[in-house]
C-alpha atoms as a PDB file:
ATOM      1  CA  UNK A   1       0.000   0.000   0.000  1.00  0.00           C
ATOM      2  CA  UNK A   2       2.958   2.675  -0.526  1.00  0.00           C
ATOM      3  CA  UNK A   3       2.766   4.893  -3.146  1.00  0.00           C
ATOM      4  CA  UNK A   4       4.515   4.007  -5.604  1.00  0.00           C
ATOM      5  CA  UNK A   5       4.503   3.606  -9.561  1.00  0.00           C
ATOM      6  CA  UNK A   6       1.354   1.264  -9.560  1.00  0.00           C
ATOM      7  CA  UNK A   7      -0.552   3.777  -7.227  1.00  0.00           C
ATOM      8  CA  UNK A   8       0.165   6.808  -9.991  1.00  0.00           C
ATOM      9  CA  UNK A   9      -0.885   4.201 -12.632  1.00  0.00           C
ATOM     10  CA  UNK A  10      -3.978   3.132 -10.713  1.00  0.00           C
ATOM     11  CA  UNK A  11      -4.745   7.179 -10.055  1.00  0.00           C
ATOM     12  CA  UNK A  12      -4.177   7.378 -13.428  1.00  0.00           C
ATOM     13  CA  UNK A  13      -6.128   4.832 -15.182  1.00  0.00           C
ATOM     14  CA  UNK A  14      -9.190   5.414 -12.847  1.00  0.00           C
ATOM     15  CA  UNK A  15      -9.830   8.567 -14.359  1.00  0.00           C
ATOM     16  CA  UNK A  16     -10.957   6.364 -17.229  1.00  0.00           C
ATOM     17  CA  UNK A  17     -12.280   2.984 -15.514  1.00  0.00           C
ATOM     18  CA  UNK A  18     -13.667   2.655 -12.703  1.00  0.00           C
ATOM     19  CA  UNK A  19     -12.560  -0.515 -12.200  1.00  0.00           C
ATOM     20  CA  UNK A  20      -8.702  -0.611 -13.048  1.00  0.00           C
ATOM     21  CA  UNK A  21      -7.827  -0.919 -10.086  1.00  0.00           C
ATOM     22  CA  UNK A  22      -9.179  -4.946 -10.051  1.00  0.00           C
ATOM     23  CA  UNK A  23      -7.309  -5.134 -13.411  1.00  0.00           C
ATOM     24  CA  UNK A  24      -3.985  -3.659 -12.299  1.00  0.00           C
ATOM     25  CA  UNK A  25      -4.543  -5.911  -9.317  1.00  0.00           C
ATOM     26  CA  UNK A  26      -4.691  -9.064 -11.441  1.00  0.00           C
ATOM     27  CA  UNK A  27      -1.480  -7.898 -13.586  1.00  0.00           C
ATOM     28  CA  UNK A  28       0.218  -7.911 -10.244  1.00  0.00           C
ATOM     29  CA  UNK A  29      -1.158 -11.203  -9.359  1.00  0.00           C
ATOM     30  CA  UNK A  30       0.288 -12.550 -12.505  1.00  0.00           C
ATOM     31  CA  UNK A  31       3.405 -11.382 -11.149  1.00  0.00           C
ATOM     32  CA  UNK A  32       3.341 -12.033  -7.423  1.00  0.00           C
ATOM     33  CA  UNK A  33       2.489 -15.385  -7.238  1.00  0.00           C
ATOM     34  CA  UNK A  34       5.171 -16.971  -9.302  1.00  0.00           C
ATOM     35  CA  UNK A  35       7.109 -14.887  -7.224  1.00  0.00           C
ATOM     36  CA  UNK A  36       6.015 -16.090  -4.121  1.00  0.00           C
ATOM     37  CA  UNK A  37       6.310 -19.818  -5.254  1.00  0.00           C
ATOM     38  CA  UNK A  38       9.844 -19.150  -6.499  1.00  0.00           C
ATOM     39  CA  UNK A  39      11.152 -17.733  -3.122  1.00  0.00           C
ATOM     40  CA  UNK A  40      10.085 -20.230  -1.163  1.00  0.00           C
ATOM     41  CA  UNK A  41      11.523 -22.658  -3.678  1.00  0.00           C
ATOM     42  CA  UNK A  42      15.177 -20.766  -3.070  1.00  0.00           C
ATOM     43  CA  UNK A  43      15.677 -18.262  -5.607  1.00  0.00           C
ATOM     44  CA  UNK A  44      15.884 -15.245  -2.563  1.00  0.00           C
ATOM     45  CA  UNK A  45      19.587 -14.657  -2.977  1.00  0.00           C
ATOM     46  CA  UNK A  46      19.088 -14.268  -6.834  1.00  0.00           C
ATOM     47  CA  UNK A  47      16.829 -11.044  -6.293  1.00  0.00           C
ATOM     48  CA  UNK A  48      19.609 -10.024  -3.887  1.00  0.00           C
ATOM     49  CA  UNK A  49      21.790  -9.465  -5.726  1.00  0.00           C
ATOM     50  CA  UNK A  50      23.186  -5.981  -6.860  1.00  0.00           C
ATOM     51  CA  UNK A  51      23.367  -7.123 -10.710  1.00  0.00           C
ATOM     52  CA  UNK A  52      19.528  -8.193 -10.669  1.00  0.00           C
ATOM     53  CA  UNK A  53      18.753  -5.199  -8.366  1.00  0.00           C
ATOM     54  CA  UNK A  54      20.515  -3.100 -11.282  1.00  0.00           C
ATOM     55  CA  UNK A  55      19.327  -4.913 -14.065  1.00  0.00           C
ATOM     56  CA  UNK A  56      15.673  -4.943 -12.875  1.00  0.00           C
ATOM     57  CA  UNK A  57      16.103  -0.766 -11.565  1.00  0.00           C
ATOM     58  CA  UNK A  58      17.600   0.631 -15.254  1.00  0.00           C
ATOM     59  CA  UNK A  59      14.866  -1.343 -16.963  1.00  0.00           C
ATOM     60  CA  UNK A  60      12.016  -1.053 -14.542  1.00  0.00           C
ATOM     61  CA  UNK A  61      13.239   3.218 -14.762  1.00  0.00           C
ATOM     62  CA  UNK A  62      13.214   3.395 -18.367  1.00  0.00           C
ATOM     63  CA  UNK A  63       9.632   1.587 -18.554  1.00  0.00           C
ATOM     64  CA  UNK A  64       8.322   4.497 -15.666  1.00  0.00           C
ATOM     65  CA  UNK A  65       9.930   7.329 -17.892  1.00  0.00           C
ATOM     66  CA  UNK A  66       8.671   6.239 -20.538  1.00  0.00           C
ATOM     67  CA  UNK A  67       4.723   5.805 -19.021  1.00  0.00           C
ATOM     68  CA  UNK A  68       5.452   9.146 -17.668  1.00  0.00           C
ATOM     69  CA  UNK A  69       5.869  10.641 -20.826  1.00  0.00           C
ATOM     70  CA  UNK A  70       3.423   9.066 -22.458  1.00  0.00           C
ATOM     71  CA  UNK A  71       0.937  10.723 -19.956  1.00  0.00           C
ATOM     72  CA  UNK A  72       2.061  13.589 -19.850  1.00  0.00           C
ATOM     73  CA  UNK A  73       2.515  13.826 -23.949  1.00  0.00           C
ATOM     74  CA  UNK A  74      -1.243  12.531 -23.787  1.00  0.00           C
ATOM     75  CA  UNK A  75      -2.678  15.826 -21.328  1.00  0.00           C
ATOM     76  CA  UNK A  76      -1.204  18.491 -24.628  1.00  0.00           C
ATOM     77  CA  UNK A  77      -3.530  16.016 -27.500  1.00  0.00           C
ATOM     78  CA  UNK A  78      -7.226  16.982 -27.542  1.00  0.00           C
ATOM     79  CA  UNK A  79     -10.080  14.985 -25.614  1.00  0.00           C
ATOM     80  CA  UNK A  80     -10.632  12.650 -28.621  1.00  0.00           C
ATOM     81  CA  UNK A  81      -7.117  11.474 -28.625  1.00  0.00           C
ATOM     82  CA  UNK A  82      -6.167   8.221 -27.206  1.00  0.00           C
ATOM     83  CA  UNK A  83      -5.614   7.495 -23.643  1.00  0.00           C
ATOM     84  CA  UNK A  84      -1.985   6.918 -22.452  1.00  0.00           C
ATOM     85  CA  UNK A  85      -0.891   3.123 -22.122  1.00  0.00           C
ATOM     86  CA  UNK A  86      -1.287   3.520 -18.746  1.00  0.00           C
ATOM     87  CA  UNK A  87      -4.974   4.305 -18.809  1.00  0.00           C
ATOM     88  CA  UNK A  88      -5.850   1.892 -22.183  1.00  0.00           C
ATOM     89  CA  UNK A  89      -3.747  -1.157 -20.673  1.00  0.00           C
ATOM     90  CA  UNK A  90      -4.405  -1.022 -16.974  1.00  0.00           C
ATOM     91  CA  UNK A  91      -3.490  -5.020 -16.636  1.00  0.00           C
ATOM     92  CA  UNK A  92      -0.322  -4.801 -18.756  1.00  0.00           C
ATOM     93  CA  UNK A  93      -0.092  -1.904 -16.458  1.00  0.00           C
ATOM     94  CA  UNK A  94      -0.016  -4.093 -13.515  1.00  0.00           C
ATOM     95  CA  UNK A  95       1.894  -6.754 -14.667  1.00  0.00           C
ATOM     96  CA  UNK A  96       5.306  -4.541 -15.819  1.00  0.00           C
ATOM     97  CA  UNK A  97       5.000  -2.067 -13.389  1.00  0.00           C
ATOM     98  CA  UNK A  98       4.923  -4.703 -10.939  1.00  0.00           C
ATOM     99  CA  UNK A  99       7.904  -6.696 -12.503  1.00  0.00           C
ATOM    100  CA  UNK A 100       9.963  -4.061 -13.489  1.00  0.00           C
ATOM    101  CA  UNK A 101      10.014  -2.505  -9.655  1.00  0.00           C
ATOM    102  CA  UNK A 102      13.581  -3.086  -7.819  1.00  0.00           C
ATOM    103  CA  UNK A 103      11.796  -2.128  -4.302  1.00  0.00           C
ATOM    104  CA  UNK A 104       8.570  -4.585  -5.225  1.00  0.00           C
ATOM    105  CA  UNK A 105      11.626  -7.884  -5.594  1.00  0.00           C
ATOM    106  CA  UNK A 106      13.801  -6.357  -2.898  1.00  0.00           C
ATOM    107  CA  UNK A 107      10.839  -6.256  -0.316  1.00  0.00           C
ATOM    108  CA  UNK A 108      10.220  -9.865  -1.578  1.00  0.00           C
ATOM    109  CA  UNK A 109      13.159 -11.466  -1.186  1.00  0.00           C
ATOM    110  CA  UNK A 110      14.388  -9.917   2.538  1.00  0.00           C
ATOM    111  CA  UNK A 111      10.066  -9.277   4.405  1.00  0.00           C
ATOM    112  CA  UNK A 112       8.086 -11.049   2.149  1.00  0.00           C
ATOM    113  CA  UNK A 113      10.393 -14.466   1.980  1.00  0.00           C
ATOM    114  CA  UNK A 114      10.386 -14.408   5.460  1.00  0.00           C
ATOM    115  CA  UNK A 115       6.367 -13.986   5.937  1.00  0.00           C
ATOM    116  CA  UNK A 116       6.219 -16.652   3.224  1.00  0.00           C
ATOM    117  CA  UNK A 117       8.792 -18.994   5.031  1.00  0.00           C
ATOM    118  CA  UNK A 118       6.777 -18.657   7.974  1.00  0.00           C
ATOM    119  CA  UNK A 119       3.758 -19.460   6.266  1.00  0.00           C
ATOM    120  CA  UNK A 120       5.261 -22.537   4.588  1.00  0.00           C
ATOM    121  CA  UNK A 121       6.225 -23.994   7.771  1.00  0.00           C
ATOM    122  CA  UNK A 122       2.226 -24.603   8.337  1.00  0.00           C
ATOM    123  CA  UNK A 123       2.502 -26.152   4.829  1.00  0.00           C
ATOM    124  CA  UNK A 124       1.354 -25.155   1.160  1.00  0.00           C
ATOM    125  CA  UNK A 125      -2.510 -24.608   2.526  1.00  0.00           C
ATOM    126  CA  UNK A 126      -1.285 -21.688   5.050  1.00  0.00           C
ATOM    127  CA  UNK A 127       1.404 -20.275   2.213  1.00  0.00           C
ATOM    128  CA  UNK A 128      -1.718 -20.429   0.096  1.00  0.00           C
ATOM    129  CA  UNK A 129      -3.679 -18.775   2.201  1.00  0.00           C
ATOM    130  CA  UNK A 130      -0.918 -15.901   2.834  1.00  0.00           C
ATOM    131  CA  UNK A 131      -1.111 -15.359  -1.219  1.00  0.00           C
ATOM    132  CA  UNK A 132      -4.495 -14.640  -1.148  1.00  0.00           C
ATOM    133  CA  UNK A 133      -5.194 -12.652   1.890  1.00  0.00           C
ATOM    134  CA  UNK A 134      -2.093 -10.807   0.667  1.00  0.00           C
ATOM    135  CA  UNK A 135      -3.534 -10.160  -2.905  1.00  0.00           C
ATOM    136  CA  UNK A 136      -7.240  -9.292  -1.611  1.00  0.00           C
ATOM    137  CA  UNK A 137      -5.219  -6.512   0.406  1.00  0.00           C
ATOM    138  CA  UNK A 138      -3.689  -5.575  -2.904  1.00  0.00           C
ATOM    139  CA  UNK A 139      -7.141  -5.762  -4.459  1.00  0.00           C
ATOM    140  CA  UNK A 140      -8.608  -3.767  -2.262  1.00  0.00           C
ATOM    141  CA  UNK A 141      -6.587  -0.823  -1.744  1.00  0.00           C
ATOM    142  CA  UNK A 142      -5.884  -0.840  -6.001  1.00  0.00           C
ATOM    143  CA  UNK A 143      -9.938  -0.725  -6.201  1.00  0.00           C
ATOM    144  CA  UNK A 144      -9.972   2.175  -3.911  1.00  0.00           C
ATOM    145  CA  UNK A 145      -7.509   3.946  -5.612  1.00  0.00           C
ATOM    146  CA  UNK A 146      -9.253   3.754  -9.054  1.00  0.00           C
ATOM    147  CA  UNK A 147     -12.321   4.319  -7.344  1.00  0.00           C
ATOM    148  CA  UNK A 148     -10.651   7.708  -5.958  1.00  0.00           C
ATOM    149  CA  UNK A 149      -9.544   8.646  -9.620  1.00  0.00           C
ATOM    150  CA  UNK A 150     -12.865   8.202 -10.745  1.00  0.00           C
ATOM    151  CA  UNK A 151     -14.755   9.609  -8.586  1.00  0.00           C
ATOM    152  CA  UNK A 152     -12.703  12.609  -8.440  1.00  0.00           C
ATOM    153  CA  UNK A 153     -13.009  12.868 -12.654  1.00  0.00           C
ATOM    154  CA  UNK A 154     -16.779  12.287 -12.160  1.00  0.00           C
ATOM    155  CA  UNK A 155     -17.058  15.316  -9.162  1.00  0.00           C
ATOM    156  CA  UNK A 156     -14.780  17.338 -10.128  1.00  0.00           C
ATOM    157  CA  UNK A 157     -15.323  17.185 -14.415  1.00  0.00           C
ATOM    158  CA  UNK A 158     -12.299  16.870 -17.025  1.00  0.00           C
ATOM    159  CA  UNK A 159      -9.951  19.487 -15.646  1.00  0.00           C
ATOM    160  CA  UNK A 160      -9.512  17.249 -12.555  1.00  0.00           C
ATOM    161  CA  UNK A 161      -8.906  14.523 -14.488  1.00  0.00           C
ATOM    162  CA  UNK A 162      -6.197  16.362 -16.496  1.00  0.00           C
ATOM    163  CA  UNK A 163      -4.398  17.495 -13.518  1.00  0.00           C
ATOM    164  CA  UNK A 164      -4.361  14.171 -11.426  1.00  0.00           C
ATOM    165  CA  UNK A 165      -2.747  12.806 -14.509  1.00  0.00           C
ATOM    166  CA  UNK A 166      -0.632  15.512 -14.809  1.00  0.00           C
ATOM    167  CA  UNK A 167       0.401  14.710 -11.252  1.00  0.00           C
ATOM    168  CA  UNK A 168       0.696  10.906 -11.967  1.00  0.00           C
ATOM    169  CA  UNK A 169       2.294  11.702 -15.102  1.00  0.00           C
ATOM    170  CA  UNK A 170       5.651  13.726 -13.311  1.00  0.00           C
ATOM    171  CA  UNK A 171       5.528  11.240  -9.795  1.00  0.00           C
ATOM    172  CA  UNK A 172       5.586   8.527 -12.243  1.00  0.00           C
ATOM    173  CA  UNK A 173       8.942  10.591 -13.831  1.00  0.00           C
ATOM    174  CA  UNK A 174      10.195  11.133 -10.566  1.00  0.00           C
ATOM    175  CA  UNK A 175       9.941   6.859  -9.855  1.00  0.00           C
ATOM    176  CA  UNK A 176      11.781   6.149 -13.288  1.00  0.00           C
ATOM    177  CA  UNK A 177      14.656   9.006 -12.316  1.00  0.00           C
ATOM    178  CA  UNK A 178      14.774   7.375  -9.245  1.00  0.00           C
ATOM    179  CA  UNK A 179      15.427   3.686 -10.391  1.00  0.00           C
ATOM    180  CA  UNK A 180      17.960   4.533 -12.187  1.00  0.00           C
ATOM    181  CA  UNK A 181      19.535   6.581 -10.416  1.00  0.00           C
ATOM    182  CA  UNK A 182      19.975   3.939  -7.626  1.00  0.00           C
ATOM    183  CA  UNK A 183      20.940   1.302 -10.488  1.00  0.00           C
ATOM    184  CA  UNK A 184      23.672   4.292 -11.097  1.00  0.00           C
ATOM    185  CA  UNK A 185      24.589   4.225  -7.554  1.00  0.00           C
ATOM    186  CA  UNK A 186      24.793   0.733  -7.021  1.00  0.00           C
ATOM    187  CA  UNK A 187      26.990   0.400 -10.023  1.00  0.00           C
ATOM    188  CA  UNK A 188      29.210   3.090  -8.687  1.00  0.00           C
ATOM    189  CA  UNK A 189      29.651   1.943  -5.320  1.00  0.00           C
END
């Protein structure tokens, strides 16, 4: 529930659908529970390392630039133009921002392998369990989120809309600078 790249997307794409924040939601499902079944199954010390941590920040960066821009090059084209990837593709949406986020693996393979470790120990109905409730958190808050943008398009009329994407637009420009400037950093230090 951080902000983070998916929250400007879901912001984002709710000005459009009401419901993209269950479709984001599944794109990070898609995602997550590989993920989950992977760590358990050993591959932690992979997503610890500093060359996937780079690897997955200077790709995951240039995908957020490059949704940013699209946004934001979407706000100057007239009301009939086409929506930005982020609001046309929520899903897709979900799935790459969601796999292309250093933090999202990081928190994975140090909290999140340990939550799911101690969930294993109870055996594959508990870990199961764990992946769900987990998700339906995910699910919930996403939903909220779009309904947020929505509602806020619906109240507030097309000039909201344009300036919550504006907003989404330069935080999601501020996420890509940031992954790769850490990828930078880690390959510096």
């Amino acid at each position: 529930m951080a902000p983070g790249p998916i929250t400007a997307a879901t912001l984002a794409a709710g000005t459009r659908s009401r419901h993209a924040g269950v479709l984001i939601a599944l794109g990070h499902l898609v995602v997550e529970l590989p993920l989950i079944l992977l760590l358990v199954a050993g591959i932690g010390k992979f997503l610890e390392s500093s060359g996937t941590r780079v690897g997955i920040g200077l790709a995951g960066g240039a995908f957020l630039l490059l949704m940013g821009g699209q946004l934001l090059l979407s706000l100057r084209a007239t009301d009939n133009a086409p929506a930005s990837s982020t609001q046309r593709r929520p899903f897709w949406s979900g799935v790459v921002l969601t796999a292309a986020n250093p933090y999202f693996l990081l928190w994975w393979a140090t909290v999140g392998l340990t939550m799911a470790g101690q969930a294993m120990e109870f055996g594959l109905l508990v870990l199961g369990l764990f992946a769900l409730v987990h998700w339906l958190c995910d699910l919930i808050w996403l939903e909220v989120l779009s309904l947020v943008g929505f509602k806020g398009t619906e109240a507030f009329g097309q000039r909201s809309q344009r300036i919550v994407s504006a907003v989404c637009g330069v935080l999601l420009l501020g996420f890509g600078l940031k992954f790769v400037w850490d990828a930078g950093v880690t390959i510096a230090g």
